[in-house]
N, C-alpha and C. Protein backbone atom coordinates (compact mmCIF):
# COMPACT_ATOMS: atom_id res chain seq x y z
N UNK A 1 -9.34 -13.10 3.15
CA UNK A 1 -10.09 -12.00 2.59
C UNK A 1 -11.31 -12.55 1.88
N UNK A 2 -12.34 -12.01 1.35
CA UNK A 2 -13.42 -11.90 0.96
C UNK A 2 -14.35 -12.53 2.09
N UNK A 3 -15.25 -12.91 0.83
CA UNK A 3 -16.77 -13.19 2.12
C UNK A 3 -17.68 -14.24 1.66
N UNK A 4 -17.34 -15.55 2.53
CA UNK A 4 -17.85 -16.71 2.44
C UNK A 4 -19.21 -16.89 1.39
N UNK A 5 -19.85 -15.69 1.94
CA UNK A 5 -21.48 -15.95 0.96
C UNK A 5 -21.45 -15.39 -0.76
N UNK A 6 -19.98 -15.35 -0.86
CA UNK A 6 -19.78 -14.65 -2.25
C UNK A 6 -20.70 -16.58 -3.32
N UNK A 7 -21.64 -16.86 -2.95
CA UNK A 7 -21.40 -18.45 -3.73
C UNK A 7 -22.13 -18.89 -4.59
N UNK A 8 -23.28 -17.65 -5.55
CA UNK A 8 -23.95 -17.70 -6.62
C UNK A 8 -23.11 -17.67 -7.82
N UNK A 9 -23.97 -18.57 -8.82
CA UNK A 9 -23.76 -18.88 -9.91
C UNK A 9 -23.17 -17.68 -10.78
N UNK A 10 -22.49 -17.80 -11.25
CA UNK A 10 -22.03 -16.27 -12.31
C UNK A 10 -21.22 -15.47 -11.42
N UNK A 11 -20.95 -15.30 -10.45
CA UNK A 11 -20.46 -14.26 -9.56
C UNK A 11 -18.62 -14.79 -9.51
N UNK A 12 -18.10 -15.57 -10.22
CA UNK A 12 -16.99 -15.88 -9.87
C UNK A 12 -16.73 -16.91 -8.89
N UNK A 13 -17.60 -17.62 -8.07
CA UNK A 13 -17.34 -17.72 -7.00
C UNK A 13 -16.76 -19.22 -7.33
N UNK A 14 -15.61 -19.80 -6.99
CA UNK A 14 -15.14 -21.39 -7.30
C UNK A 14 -15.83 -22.16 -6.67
N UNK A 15 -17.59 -22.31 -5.60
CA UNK A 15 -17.55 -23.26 -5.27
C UNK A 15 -19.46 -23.21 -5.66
N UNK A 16 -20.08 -22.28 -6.39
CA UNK A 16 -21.03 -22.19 -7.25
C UNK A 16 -22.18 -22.66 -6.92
N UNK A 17 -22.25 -22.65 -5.41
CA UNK A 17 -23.91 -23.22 -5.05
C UNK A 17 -24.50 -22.10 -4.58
N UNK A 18 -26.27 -22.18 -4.11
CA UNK A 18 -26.70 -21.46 -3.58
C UNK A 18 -26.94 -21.16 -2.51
N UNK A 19 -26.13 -21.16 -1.44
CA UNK A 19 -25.97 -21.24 0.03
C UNK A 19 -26.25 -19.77 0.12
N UNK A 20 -25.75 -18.51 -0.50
CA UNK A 20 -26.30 -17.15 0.27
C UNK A 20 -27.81 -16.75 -0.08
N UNK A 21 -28.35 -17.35 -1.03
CA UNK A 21 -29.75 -16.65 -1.68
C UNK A 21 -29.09 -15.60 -2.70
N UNK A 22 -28.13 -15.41 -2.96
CA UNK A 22 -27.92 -14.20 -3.85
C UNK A 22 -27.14 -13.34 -3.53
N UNK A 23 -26.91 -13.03 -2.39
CA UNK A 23 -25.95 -12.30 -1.54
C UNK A 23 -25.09 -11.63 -2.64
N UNK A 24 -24.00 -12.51 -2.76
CA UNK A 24 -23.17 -12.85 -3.68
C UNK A 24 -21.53 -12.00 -3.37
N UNK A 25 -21.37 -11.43 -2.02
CA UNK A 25 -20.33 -10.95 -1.53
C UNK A 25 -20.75 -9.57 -1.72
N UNK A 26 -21.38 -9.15 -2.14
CA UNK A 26 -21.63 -7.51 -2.53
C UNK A 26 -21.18 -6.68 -1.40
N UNK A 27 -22.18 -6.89 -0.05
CA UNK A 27 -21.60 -5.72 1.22
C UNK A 27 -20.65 -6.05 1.40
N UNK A 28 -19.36 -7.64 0.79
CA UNK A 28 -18.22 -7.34 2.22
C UNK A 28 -17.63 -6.37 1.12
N UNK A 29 -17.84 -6.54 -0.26
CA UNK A 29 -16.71 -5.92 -1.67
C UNK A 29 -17.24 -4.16 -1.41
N UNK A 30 -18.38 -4.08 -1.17
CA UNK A 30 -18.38 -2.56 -1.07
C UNK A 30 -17.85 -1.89 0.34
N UNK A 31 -17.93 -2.36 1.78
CA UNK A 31 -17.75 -2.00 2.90
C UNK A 31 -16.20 -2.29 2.96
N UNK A 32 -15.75 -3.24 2.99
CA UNK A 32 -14.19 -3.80 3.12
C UNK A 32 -13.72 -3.33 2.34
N UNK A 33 -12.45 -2.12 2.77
CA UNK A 33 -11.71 -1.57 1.27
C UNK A 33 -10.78 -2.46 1.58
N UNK A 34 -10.09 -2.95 0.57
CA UNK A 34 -8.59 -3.62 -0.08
C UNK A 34 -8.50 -2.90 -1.40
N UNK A 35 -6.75 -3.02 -0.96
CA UNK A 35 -6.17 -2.21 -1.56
C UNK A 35 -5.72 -3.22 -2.64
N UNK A 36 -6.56 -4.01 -3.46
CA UNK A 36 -6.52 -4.63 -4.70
C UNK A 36 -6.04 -3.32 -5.92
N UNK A 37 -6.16 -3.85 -7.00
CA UNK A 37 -5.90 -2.99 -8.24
C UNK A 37 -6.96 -3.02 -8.90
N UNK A 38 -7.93 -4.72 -8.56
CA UNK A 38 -9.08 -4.62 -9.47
C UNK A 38 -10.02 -5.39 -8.11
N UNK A 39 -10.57 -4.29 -7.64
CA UNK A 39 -11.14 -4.91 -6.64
C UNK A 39 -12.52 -5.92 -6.28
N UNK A 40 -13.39 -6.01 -8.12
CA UNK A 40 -13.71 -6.94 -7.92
C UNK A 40 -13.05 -8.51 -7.70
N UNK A 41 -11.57 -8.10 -7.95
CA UNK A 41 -10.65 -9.85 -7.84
C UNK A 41 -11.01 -9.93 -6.24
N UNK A 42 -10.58 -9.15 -5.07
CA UNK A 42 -10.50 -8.96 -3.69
C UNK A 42 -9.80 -10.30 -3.27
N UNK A 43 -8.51 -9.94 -4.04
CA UNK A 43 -7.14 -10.45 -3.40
C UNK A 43 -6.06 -9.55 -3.79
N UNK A 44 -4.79 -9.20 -2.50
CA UNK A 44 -4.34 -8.43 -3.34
C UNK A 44 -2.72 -8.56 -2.35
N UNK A 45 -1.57 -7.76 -2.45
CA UNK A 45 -0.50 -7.90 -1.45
C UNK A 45 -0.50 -6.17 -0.94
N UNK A 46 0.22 -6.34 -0.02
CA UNK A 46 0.83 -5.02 0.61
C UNK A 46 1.79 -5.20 1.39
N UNK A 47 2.58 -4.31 1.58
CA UNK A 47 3.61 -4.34 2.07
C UNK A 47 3.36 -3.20 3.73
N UNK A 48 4.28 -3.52 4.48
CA UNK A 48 3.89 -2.67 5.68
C UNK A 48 5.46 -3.19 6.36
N UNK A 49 6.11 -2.24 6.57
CA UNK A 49 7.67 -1.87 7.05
C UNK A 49 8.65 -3.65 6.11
N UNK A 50 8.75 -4.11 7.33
CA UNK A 50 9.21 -5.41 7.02
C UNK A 50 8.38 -6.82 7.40
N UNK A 51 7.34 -6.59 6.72
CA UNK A 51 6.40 -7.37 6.01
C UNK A 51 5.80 -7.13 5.18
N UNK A 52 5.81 -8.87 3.74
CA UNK A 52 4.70 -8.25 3.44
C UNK A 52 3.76 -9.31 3.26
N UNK A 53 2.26 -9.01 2.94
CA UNK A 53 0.73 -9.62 2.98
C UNK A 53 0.56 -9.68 1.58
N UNK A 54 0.61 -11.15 1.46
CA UNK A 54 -0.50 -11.80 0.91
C UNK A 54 -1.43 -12.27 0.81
N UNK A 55 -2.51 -11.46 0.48
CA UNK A 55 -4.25 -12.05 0.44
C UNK A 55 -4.87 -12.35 -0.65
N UNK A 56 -5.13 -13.93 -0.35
CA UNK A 56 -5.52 -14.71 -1.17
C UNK A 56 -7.31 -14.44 -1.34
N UNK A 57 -8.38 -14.31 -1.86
CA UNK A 57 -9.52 -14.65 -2.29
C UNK A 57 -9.81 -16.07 -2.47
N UNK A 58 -10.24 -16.77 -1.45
CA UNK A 58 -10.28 -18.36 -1.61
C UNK A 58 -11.55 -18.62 -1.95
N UNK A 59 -12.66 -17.53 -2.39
CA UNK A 59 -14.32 -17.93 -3.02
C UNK A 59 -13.85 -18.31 -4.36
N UNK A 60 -12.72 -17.68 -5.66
CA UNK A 60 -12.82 -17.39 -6.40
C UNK A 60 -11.83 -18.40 -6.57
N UNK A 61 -11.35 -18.97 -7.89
CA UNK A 61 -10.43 -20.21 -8.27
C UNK A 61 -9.07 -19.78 -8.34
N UNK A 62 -8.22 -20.23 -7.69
CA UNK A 62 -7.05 -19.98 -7.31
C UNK A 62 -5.82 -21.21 -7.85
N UNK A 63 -6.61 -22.27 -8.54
CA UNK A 63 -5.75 -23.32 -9.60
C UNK A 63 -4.99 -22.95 -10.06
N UNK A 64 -3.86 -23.88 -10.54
CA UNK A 64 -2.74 -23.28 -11.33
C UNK A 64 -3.47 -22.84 -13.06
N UNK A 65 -2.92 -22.04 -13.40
CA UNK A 65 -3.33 -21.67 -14.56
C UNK A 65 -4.38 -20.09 -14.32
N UNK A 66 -4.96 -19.88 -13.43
CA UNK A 66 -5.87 -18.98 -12.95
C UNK A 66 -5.51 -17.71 -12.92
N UNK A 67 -6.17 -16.64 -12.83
CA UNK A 67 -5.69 -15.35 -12.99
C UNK A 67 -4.75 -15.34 -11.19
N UNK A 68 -5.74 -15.70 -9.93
CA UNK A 68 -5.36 -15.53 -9.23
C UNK A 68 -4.17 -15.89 -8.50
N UNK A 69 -3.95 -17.29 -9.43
CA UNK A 69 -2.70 -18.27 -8.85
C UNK A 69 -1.85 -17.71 -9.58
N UNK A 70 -1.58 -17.08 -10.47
CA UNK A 70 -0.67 -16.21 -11.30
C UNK A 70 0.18 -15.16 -9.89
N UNK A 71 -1.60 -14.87 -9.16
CA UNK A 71 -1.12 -13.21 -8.46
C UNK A 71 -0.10 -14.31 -7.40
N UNK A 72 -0.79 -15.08 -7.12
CA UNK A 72 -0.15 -15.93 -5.55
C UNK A 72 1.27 -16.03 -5.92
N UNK A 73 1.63 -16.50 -6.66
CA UNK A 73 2.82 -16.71 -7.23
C UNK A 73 4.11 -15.69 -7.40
N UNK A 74 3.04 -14.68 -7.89
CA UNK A 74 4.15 -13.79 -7.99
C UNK A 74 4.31 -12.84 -6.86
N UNK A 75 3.20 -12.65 -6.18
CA UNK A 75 3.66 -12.38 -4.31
C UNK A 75 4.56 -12.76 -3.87
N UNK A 76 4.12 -13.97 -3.92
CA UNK A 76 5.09 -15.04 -2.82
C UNK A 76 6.59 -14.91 -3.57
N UNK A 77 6.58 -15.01 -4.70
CA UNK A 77 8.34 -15.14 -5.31
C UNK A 77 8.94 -13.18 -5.48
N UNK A 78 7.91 -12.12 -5.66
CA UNK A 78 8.70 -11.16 -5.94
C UNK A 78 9.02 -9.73 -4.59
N UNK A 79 8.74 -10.62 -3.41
CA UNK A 79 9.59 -10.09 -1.84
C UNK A 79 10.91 -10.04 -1.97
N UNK A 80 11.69 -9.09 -1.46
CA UNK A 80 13.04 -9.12 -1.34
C UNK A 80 12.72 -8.89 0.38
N UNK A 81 13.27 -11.17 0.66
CA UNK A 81 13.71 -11.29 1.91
C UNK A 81 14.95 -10.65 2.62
N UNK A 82 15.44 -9.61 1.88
CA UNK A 82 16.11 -9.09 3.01
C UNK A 82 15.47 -7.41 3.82
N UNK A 83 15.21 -7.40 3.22
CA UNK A 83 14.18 -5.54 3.24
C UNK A 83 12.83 -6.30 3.85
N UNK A 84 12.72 -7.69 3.61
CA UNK A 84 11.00 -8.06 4.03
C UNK A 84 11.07 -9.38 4.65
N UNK A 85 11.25 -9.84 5.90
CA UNK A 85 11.59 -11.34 6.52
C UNK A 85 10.49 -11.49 6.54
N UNK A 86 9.43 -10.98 7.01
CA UNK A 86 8.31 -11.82 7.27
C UNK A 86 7.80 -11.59 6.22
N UNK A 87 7.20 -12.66 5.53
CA UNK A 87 6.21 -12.93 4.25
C UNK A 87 5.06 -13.81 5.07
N UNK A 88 3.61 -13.18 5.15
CA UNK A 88 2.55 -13.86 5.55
C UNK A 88 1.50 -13.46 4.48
N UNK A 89 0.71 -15.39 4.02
CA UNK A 89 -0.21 -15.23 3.47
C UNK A 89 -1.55 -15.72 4.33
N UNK A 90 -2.24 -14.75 3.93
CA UNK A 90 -3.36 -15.25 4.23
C UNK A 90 -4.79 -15.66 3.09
N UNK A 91 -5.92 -16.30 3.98
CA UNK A 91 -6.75 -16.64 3.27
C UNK A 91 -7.72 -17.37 3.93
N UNK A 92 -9.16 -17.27 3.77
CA UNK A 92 -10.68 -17.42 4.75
C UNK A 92 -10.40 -19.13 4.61
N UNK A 93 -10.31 -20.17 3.62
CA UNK A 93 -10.33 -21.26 3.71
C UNK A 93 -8.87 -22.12 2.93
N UNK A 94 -8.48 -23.61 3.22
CA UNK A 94 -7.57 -23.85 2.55
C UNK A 94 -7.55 -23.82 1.64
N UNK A 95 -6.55 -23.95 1.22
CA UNK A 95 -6.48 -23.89 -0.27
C UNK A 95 -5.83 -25.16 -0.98
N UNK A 96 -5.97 -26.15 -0.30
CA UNK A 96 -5.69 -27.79 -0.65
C UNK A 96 -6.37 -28.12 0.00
N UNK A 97 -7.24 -29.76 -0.13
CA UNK A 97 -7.88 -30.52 0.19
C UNK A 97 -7.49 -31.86 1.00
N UNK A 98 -8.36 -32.05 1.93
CA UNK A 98 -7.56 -33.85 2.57
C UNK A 98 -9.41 -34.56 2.26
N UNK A 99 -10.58 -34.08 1.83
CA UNK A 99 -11.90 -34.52 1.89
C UNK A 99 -12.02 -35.10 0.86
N UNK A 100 -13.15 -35.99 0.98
CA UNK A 100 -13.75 -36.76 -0.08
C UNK A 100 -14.89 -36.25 -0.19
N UNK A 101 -15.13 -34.67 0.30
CA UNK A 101 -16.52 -34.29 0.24
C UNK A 101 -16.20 -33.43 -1.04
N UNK A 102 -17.76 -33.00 -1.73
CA UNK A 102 -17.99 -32.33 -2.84
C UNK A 102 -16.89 -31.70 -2.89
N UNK A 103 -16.55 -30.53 -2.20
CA UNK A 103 -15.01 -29.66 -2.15
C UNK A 103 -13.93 -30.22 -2.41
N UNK A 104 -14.07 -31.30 -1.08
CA UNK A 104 -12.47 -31.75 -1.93
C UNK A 104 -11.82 -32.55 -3.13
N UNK A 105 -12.87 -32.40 -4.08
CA UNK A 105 -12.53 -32.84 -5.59
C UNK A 105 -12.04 -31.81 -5.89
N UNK A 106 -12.40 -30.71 -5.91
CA UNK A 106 -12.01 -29.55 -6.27
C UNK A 106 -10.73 -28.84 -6.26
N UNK A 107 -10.26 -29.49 -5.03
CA UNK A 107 -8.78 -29.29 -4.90
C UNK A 107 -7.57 -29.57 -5.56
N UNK A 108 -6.69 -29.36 -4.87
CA UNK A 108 -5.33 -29.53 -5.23
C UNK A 108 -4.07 -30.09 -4.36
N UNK A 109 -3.53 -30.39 -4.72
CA UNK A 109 -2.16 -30.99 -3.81
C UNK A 109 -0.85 -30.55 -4.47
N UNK A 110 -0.96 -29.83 -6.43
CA UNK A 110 -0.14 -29.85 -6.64
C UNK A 110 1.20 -28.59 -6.52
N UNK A 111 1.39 -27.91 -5.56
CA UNK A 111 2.04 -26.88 -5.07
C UNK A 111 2.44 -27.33 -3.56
């Protein structure tokens, strides 16, 4: 979920350069409805028969301690696998690192 060019300064975005000119995710957050609670976060879960979706926001910091790694967490742990076998998360980029490029300092390994 979200939208790669979310990547100006101030906008939330975890990786804070100026690659869109300003963009700053605006058309995908106004055109793309998700069914977030606070939809400037634009990560959110849903459920659909026996599954359910987790969507991660991977512009925005998803570290332990984070508002969002809070949400990941409690997705992923508060499914009842029997009413819900399939649990799928998704998300536009990883969310751990194997690079020695700028990004992958940024990362994580510890989960």
């Amino acid at each position: 979920s979200g939208n790669h060019e979310r990547d100006w300064p101030g906008t939330g975005s975890f990786y804070g350069n100026l690659d869109s000119g300003g963009e700053c995710g605006v058309p995908a957050q106004t055109v793309f409805y998700t069914p977030a609670e606070n939809r400037a976060n634009f990560w959110y879960a849903t459920d659909y028969g026996m599954f359910r979706f987790c969507i991660a926001h991977t512009e925005e910091d998803w570290r332990p301690g984070t508002e969002q790694y809070k949400f990941i967490e409690h997705c992923l742990s508060s499914v009842d696998r029997q009413k819900q076998p399939w649990l799928i998360f998704l998300a536009h980029r990883v969310l751990g690192y194997s690079s020695n490029s700028y990004y992958g300092f940024e990362g994580t390994f510890e989960e």
